[in-house]
C-alpha atoms as a PDB file:
ATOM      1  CA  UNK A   1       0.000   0.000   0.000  1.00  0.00           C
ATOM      2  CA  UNK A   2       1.119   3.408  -0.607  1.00  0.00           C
ATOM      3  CA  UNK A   3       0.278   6.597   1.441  1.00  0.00           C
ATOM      4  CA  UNK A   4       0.685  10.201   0.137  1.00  0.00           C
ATOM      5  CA  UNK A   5       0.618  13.288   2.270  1.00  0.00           C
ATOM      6  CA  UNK A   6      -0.284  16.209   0.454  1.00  0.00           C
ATOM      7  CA  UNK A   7       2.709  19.015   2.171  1.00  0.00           C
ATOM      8  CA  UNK A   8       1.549  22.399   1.127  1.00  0.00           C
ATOM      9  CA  UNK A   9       4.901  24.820   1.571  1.00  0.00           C
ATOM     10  CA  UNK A  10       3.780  28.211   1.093  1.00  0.00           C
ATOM     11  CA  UNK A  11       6.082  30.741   0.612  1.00  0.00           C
ATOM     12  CA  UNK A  12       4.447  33.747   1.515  1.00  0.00           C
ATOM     13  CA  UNK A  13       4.672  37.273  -0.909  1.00  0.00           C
ATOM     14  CA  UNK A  14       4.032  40.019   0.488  1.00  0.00           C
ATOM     15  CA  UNK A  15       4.288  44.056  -0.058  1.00  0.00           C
ATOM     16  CA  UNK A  16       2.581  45.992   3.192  1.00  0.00           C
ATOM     17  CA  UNK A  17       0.890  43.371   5.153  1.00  0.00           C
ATOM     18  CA  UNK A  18       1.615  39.661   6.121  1.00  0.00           C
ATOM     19  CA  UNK A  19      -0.768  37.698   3.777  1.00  0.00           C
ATOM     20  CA  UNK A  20      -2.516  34.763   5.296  1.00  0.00           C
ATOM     21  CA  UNK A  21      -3.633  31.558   3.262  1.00  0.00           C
ATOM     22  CA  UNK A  22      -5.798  28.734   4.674  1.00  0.00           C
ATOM     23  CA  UNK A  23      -5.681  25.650   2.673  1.00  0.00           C
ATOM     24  CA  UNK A  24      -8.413  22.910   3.654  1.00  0.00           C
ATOM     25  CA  UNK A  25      -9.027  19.699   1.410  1.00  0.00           C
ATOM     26  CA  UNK A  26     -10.897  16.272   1.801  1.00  0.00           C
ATOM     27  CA  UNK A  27      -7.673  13.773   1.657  1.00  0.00           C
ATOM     28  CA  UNK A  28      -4.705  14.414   4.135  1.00  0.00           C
ATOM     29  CA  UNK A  29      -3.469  10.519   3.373  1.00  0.00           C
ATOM     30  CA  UNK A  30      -4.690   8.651   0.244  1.00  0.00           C
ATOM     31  CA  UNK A  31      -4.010   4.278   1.085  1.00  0.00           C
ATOM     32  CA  UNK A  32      -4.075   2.686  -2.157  1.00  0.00           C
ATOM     33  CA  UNK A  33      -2.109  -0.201  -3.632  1.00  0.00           C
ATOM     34  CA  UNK A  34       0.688  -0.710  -5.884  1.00  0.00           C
ATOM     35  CA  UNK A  35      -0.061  -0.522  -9.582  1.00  0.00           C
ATOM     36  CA  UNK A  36      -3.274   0.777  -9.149  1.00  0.00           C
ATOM     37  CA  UNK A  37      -5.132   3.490 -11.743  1.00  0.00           C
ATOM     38  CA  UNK A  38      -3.758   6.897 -11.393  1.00  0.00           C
ATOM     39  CA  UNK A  39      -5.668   9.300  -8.766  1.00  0.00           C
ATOM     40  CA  UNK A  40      -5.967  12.458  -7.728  1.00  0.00           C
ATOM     41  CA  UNK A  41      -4.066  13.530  -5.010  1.00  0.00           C
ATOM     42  CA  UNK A  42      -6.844  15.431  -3.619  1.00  0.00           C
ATOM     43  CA  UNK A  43      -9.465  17.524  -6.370  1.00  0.00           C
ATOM     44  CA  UNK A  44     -11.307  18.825  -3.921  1.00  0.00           C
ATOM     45  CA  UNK A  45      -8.699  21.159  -1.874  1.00  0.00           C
ATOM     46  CA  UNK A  46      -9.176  24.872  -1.681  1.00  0.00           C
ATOM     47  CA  UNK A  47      -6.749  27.677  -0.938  1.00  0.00           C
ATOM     48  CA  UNK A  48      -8.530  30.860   0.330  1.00  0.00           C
ATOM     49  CA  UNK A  49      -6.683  34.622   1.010  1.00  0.00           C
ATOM     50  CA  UNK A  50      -5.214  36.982  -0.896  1.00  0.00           C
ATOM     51  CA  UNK A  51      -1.773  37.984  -2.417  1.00  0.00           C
ATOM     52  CA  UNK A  52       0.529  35.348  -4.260  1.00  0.00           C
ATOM     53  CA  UNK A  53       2.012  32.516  -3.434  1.00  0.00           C
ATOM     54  CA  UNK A  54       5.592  31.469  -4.248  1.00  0.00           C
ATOM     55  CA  UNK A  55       5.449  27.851  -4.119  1.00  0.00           C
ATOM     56  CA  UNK A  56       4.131  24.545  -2.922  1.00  0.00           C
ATOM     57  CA  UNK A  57       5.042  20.719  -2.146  1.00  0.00           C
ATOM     58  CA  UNK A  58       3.450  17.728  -2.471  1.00  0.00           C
ATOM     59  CA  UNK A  59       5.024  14.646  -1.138  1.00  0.00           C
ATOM     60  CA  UNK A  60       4.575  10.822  -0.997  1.00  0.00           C
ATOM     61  CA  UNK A  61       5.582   9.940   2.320  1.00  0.00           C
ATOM     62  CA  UNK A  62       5.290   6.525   2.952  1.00  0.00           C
ATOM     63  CA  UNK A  63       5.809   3.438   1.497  1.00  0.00           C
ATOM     64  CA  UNK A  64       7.935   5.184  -1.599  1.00  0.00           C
ATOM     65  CA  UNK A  65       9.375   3.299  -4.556  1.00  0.00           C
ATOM     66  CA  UNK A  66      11.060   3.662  -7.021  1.00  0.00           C
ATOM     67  CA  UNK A  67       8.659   4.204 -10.315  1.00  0.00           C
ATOM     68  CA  UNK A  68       6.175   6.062  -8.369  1.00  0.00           C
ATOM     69  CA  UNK A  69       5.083   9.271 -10.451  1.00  0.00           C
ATOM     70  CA  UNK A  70       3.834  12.842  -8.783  1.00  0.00           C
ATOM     71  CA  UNK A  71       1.853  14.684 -11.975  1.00  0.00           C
ATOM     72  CA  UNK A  72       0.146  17.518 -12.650  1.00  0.00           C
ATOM     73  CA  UNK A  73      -1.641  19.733 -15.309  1.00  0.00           C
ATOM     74  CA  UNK A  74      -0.885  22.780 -16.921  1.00  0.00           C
ATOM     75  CA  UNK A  75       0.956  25.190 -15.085  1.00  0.00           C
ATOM     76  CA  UNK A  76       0.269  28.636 -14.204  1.00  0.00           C
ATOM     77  CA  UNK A  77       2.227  31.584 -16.279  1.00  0.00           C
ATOM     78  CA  UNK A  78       5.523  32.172 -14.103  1.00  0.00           C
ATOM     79  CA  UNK A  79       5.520  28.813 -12.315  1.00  0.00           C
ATOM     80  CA  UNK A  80       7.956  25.921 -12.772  1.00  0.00           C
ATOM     81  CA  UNK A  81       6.970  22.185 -11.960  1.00  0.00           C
ATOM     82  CA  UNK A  82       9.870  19.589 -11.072  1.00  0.00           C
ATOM     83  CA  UNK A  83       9.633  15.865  -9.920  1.00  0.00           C
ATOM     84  CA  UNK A  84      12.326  14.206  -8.249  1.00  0.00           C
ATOM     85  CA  UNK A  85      11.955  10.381  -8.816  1.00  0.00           C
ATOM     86  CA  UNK A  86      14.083   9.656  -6.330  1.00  0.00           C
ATOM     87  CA  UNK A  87      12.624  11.464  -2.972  1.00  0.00           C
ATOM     88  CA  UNK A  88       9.060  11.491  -4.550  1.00  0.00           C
ATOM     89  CA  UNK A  89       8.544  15.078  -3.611  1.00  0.00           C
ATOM     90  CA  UNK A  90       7.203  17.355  -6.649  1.00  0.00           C
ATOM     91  CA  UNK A  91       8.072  20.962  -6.090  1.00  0.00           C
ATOM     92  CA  UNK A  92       6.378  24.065  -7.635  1.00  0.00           C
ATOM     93  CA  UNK A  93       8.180  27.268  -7.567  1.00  0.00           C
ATOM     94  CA  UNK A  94       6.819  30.838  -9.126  1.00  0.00           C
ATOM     95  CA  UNK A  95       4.469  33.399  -8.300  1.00  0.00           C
ATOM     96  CA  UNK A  96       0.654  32.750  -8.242  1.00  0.00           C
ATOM     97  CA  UNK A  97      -2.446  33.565  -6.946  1.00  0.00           C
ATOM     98  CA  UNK A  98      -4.315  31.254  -4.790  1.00  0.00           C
ATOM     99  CA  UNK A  99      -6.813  30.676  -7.333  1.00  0.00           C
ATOM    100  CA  UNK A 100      -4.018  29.539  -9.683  1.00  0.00           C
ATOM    101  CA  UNK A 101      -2.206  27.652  -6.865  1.00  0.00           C
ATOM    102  CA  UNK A 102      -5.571  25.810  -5.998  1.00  0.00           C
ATOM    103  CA  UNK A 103      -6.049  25.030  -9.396  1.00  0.00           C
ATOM    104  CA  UNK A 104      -2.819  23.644  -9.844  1.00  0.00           C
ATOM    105  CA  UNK A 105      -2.679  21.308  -6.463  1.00  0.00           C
ATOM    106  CA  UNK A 106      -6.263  20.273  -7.231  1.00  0.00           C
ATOM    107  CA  UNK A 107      -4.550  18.592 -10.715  1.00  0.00           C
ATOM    108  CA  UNK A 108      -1.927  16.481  -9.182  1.00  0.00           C
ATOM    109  CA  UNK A 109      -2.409  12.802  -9.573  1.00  0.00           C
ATOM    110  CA  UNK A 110       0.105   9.742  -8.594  1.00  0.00           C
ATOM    111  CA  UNK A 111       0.405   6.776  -9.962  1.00  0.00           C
ATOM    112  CA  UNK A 112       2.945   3.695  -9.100  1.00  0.00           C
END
């Protein structure tokens, strides 16, 4: 079985104020098992506040082998997308809104 946490790193932008972001979604863990069809990570998780965000993590946490795959969608203007097949952690990086952000988490899938 596989377990993947979805790790939300936001780096916060800001100009005159501290922005604050609350991200809520229905799947902290997903259980599945190996070589099952590929699922979303979590499509329902929303990202509320205002200002941009500078980037974001998800993460499979336990149970991680080799061959397991992080995707994603298209990607907002200005932010970059990278998978590292050996730690299973994909990383966005780039300046978004939340609205972009959310759409953009809400795309990830994994597959094994």
């Amino acid at each position: 079985m596989k377990t993947i946490s979805t790790l939300i790193v936001f780096l916060l932008t800001f100009v005159f104020s501290f922005s604050q972001f609350v991200l809520t979604g229905s799947n902290s863990t997903l259980t599945l098992a190996n070589n099952a069809p590929a699922i979303a990570v979590d499509a329902a998780l929303t990202i509320t506040g205002s200002g941009t965000i500078d980037g974001a993590r998800v993460t499979i946490s336990t149970n991680f082998s080799s061959g397991d795959l992080l995707s994603y969608g298209t990607l907002p203007t200005g932010v970059t997308g990278t998978y590292n097949s050996t730690t299973g952690v994909l990383t966005f990086t780039g300046n978004a809104t939340a609205a972009n952000y959310q759409a953009l988490l809400r795309s990830v899938i994994f597959r094994s």
